[in-house]
Structures are given as structure tokens and as C-alpha cells.
C-alpha atoms as a PDB file:
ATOM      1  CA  UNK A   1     111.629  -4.614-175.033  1.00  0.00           C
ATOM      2  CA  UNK A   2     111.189  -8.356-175.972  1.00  0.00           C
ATOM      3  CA  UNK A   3     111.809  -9.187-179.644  1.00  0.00           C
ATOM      4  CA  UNK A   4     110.763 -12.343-181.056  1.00  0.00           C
ATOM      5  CA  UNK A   5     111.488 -13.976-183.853  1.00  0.00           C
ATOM      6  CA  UNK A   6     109.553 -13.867-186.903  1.00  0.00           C
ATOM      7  CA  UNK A   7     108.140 -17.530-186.366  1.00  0.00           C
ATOM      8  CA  UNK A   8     108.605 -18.073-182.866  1.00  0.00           C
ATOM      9  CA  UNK A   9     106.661 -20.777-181.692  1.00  0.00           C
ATOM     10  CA  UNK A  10     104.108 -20.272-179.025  1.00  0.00           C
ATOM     11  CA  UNK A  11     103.753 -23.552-177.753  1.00  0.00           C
ATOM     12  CA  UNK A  12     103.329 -24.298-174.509  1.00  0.00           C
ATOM     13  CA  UNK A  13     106.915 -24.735-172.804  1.00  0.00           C
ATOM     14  CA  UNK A  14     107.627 -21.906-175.157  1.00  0.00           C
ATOM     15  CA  UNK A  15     104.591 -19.685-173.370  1.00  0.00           C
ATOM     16  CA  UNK A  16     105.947 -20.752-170.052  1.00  0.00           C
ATOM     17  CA  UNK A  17     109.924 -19.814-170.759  1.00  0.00           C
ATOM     18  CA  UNK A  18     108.029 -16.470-171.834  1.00  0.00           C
ATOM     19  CA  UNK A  19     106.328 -15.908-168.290  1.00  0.00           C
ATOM     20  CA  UNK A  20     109.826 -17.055-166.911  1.00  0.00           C
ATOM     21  CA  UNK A  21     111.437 -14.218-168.669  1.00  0.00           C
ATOM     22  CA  UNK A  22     109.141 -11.574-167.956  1.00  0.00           C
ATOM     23  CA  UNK A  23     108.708 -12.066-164.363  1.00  0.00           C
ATOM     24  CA  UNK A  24     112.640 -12.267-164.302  1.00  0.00           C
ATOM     25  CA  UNK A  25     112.964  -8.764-165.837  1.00  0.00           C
ATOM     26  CA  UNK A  26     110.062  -7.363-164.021  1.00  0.00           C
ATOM     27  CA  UNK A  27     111.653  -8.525-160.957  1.00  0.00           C
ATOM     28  CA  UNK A  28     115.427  -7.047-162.257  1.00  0.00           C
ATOM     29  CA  UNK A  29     113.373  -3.549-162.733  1.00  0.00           C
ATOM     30  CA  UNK A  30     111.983  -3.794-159.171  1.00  0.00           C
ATOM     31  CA  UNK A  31     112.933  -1.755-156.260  1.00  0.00           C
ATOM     32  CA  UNK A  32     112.561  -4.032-153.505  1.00  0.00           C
ATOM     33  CA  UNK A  33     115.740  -3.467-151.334  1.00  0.00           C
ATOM     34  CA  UNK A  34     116.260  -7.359-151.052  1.00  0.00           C
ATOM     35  CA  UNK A  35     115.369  -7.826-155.540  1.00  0.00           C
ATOM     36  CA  UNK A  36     114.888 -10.807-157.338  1.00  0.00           C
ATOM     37  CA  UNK A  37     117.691 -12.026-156.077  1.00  0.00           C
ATOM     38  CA  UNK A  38     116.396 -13.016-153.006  1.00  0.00           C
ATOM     39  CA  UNK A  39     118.892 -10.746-150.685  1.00  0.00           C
ATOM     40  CA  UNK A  40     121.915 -10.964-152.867  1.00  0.00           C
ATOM     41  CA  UNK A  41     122.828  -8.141-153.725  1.00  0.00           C
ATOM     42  CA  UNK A  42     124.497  -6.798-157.294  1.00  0.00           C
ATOM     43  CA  UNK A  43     127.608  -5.460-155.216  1.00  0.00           C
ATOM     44  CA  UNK A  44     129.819  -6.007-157.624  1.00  0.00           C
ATOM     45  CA  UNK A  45     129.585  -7.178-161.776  1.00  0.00           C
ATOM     46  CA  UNK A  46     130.194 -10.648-160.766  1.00  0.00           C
ATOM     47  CA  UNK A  47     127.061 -10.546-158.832  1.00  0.00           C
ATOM     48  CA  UNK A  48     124.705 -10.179-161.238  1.00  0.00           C
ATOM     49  CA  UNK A  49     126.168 -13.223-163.021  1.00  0.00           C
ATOM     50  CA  UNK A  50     124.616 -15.168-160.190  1.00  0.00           C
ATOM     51  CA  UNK A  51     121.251 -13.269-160.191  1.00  0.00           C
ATOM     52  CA  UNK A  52     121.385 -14.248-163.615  1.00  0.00           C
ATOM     53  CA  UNK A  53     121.937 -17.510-163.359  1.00  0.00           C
ATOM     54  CA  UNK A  54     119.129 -18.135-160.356  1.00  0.00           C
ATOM     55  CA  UNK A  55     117.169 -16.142-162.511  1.00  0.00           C
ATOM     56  CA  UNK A  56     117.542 -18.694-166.046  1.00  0.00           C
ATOM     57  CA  UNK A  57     118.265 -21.925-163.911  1.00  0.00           C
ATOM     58  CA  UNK A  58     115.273 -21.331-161.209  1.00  0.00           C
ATOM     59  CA  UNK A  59     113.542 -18.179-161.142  1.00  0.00           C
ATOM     60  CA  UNK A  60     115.808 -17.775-158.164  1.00  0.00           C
ATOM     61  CA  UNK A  61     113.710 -20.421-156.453  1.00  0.00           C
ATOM     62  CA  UNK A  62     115.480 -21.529-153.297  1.00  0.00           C
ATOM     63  CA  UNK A  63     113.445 -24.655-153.641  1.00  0.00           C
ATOM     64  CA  UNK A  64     113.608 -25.474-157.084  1.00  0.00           C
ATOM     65  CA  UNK A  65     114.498 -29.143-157.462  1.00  0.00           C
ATOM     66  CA  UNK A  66     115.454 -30.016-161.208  1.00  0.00           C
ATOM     67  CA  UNK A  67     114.531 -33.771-163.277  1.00  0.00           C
ATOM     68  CA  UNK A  68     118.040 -34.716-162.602  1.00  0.00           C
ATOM     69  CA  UNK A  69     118.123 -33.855-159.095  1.00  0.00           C
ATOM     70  CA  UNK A  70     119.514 -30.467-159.233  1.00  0.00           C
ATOM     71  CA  UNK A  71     119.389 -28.180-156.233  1.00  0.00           C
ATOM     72  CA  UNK A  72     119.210 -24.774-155.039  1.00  0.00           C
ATOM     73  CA  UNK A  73     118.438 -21.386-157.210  1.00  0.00           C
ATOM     74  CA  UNK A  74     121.285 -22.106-159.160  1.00  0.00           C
ATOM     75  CA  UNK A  75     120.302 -25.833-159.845  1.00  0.00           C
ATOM     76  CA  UNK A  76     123.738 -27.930-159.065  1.00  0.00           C
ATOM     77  CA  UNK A  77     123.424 -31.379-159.008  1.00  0.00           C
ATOM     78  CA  UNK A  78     124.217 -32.657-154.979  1.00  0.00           C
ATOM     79  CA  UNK A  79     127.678 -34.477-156.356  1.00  0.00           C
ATOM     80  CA  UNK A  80     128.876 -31.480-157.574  1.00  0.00           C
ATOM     81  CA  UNK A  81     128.065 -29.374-154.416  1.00  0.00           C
ATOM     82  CA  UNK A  82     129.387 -31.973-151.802  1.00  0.00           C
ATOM     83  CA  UNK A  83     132.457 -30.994-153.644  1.00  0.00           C
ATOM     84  CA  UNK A  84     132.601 -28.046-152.484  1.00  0.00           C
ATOM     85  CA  UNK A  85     130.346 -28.034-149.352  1.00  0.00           C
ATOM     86  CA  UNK A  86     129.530 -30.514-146.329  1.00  0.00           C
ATOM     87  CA  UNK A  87     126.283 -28.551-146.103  1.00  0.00           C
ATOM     88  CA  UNK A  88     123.289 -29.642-147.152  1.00  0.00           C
ATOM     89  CA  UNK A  89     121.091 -26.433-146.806  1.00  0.00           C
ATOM     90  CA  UNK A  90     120.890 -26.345-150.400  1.00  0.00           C
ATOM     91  CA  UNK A  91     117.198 -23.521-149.615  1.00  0.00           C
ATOM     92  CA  UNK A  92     120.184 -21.095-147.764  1.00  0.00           C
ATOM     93  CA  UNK A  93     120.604 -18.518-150.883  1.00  0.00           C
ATOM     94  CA  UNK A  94     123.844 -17.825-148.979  1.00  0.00           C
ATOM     95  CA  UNK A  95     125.013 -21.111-149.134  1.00  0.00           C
ATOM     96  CA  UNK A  96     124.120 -21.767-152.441  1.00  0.00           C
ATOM     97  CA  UNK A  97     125.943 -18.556-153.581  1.00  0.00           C
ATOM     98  CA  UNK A  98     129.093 -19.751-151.821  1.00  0.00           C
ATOM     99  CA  UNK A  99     129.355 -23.261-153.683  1.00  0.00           C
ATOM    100  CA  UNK A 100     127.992 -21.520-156.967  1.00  0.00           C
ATOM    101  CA  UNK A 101     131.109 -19.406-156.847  1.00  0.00           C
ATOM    102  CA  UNK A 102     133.029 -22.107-156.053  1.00  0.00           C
ATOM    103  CA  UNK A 103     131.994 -24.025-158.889  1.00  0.00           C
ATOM    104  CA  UNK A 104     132.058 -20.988-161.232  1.00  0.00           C
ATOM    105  CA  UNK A 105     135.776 -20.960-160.255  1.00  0.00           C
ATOM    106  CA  UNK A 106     136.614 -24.308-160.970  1.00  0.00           C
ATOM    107  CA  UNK A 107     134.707 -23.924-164.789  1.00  0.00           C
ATOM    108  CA  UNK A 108     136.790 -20.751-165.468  1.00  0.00           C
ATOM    109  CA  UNK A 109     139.425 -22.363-164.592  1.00  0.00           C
ATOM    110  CA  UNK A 110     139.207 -25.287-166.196  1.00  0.00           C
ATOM    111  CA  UNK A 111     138.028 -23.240-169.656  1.00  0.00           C
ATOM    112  CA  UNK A 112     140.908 -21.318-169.306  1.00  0.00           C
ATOM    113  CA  UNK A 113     143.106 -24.231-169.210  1.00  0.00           C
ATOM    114  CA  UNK A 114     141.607 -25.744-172.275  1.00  0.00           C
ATOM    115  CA  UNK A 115     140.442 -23.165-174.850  1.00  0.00           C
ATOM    116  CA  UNK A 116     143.243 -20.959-173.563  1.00  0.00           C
ATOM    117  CA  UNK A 117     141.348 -17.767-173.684  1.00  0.00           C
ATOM    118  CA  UNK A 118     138.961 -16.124-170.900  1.00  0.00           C
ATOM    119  CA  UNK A 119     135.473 -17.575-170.779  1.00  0.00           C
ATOM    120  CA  UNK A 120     132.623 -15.120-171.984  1.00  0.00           C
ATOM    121  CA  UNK A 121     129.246 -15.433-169.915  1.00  0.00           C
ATOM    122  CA  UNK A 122     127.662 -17.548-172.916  1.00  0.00           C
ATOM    123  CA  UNK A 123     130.718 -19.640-172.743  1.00  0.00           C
ATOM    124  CA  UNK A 124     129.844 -20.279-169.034  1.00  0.00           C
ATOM    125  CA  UNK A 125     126.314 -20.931-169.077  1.00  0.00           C
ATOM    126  CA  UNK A 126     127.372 -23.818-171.479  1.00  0.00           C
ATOM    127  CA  UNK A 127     129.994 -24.967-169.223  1.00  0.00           C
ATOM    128  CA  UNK A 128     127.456 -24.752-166.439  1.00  0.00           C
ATOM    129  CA  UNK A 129     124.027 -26.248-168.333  1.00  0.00           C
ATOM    130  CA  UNK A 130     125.874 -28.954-170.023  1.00  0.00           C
ATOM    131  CA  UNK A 131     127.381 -32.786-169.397  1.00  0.00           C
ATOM    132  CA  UNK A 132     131.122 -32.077-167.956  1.00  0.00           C
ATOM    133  CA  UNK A 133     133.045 -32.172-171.264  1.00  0.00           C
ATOM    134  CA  UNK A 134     130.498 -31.766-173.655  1.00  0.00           C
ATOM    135  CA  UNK A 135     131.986 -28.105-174.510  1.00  0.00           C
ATOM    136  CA  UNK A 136     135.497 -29.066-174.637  1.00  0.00           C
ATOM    137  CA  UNK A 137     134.247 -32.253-176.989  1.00  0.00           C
ATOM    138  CA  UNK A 138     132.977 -29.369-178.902  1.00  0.00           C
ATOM    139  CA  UNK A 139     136.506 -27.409-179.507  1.00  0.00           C
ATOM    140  CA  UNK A 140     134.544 -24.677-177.629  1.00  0.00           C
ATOM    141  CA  UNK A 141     133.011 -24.025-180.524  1.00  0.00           C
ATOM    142  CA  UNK A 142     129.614 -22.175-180.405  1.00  0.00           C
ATOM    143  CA  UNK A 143     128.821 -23.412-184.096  1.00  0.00           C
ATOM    144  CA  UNK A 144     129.132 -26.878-182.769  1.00  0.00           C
ATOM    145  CA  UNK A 145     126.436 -26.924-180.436  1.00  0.00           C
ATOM    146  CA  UNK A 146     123.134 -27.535-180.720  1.00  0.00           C
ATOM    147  CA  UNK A 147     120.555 -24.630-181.234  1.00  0.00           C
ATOM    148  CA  UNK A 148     119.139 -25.398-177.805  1.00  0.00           C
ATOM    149  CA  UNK A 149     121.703 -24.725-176.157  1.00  0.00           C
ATOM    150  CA  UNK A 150     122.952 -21.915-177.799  1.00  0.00           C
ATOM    151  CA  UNK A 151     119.224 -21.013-177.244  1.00  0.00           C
ATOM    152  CA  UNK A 152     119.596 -20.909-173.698  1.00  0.00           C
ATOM    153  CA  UNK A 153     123.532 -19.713-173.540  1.00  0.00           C
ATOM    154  CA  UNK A 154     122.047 -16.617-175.155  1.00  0.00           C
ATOM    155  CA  UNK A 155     119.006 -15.951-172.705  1.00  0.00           C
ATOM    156  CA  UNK A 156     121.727 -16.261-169.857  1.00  0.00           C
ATOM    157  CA  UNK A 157     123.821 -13.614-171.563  1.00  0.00           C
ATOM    158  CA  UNK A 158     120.891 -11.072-172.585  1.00  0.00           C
ATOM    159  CA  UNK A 159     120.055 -11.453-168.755  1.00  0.00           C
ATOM    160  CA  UNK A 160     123.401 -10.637-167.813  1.00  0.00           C
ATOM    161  CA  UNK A 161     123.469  -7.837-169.622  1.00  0.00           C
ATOM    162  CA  UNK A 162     120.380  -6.090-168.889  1.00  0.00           C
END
């Protein structure tokens, strides 16, 4: 069941992240053999990470283009995937699952190496929806961030979790 906030604001981007969010969980609940995630599958817990994260970034739109230039379900910006890819079929879900993992690995990593603790989910989705650094400028400190983006670090998680 959706709870909102005593308050919440129904303006229009805030309508719109509604619709997001229920056709996200309505397509979590479906049956379809192939699911909202397009053909990837929930094999394993690390999986539905990644539907999450097509589901919050894109709607798991293999199309989705972002105002920064961001590609691919899981909206990564083309200089981060020619890191880790020479492809450019940023539509392939396959693909994009590859250098999404890829990148997920390197962020773990790299949070690891900093905070010195393992990375929660929320702790993720910041690394992963915010400037490179902006976290660590932030002591990993959730308290430090802006409400937006705790906003949005929180939606990730409550997907993950469903």
C-alpha cells in the first residue's frame, strides 16, 4: 500500500513520479514470464537491485535518454559506459546490465574504500544518482544531503525491498 505524507504535494512532477511508481509496482506484481524487467530475470538478490534501478532511473525504458545525456534503462552517462564497454547498443537490456554491474562494482568498491564499511542500497543509489564525489564530500553522511536526494535514495530502497 502507498502511504503519503500528510502534506504531500500533488503537483504535477509529483503526479507523474506517482504514475511512475505505480506502474513500477504493478509491473513487479505481474506475472509475465519476461516482468518489468524487460527479460532480466530476479535470479539472484542482486538482480532485483538492477530491476530496481531501471525501474527508478527509467521505467526500465531501453530508450530512455536523460537531460544530461544519460543512456539505457539504467541511465549512465556514455563517458562512464565507454569505460567499461566499446559497445554502443546502449537499447540491448543485456548490454546495459553488463556495464551497470560493472559500474555497480567499481561504486562498491570505491565506497568501501572510503567510508570503510559495506554500502547499503540507499548508499548506492546516491553513489549512482549523484556528481562523482558528491557523497564522499558529504562524509557519507545521509544527514548531509539534501532532502531530494534522500527523497529519491529512499524510493530506490522501498523498491528494492518490495
Amino acid at each position: 500500500m502507498l502511504r503519503l505524507e500528510p502534506g504531500f504535494n500533488f503537483s504535477r512532477p509529483n503526479r507523474i513520479l506517482l504514475a511512475w511508481v505505480a506502474l513500477g509496482i504493478s509491473c513487479l506484481a505481474q506475472s509475465d514470464p519476461k516482468g518489468p524487467s524487460g527479460g532480466i530475470e530476479a535470479s539472484n538478490p542482486g538482480d532485483r537491485l538492477f530491476m530496481a534501478l531501471g525501474m527508478i532511473e527509467s521505467g526500465n525504458d531501453d530508450r530512455g535518454v536523460g537531460r544530461a545525456g544519460e543512456v539505457s534503462r539504467y541511465q549512465i552517462h556514455p563517458s562512464v559506459w565507454k569505460n567499461y564497454s566499446a559497445s554502443r547498443d546502449y537499447q540491448n537490456p543485456e548490454s546495459a546490465l553488463q556495464v551497470a554491474r560493472k559500474h555497480w562494482n567499481y561504486l562498491t568498491n570505491y565506497f568501501r574504500d572510503r567510508a570503510g564499511r559495506e554500502p547499503t542500497p540507499f548508499d548506492m543509489y546516491v553513489l549512482w544518482n549523484t556528481r562523482f564525489g558528491h557523497y564522499a564530500r558529504n562524509v557519507f553522511d545521509r544527514a548531509r544531503l539534501s532532502p531530494v536526494i534522500r527523497e529519491r535514495a529512499q524510493r530506490f530502497v522501498n523498491l528494492v525491498n518490495r
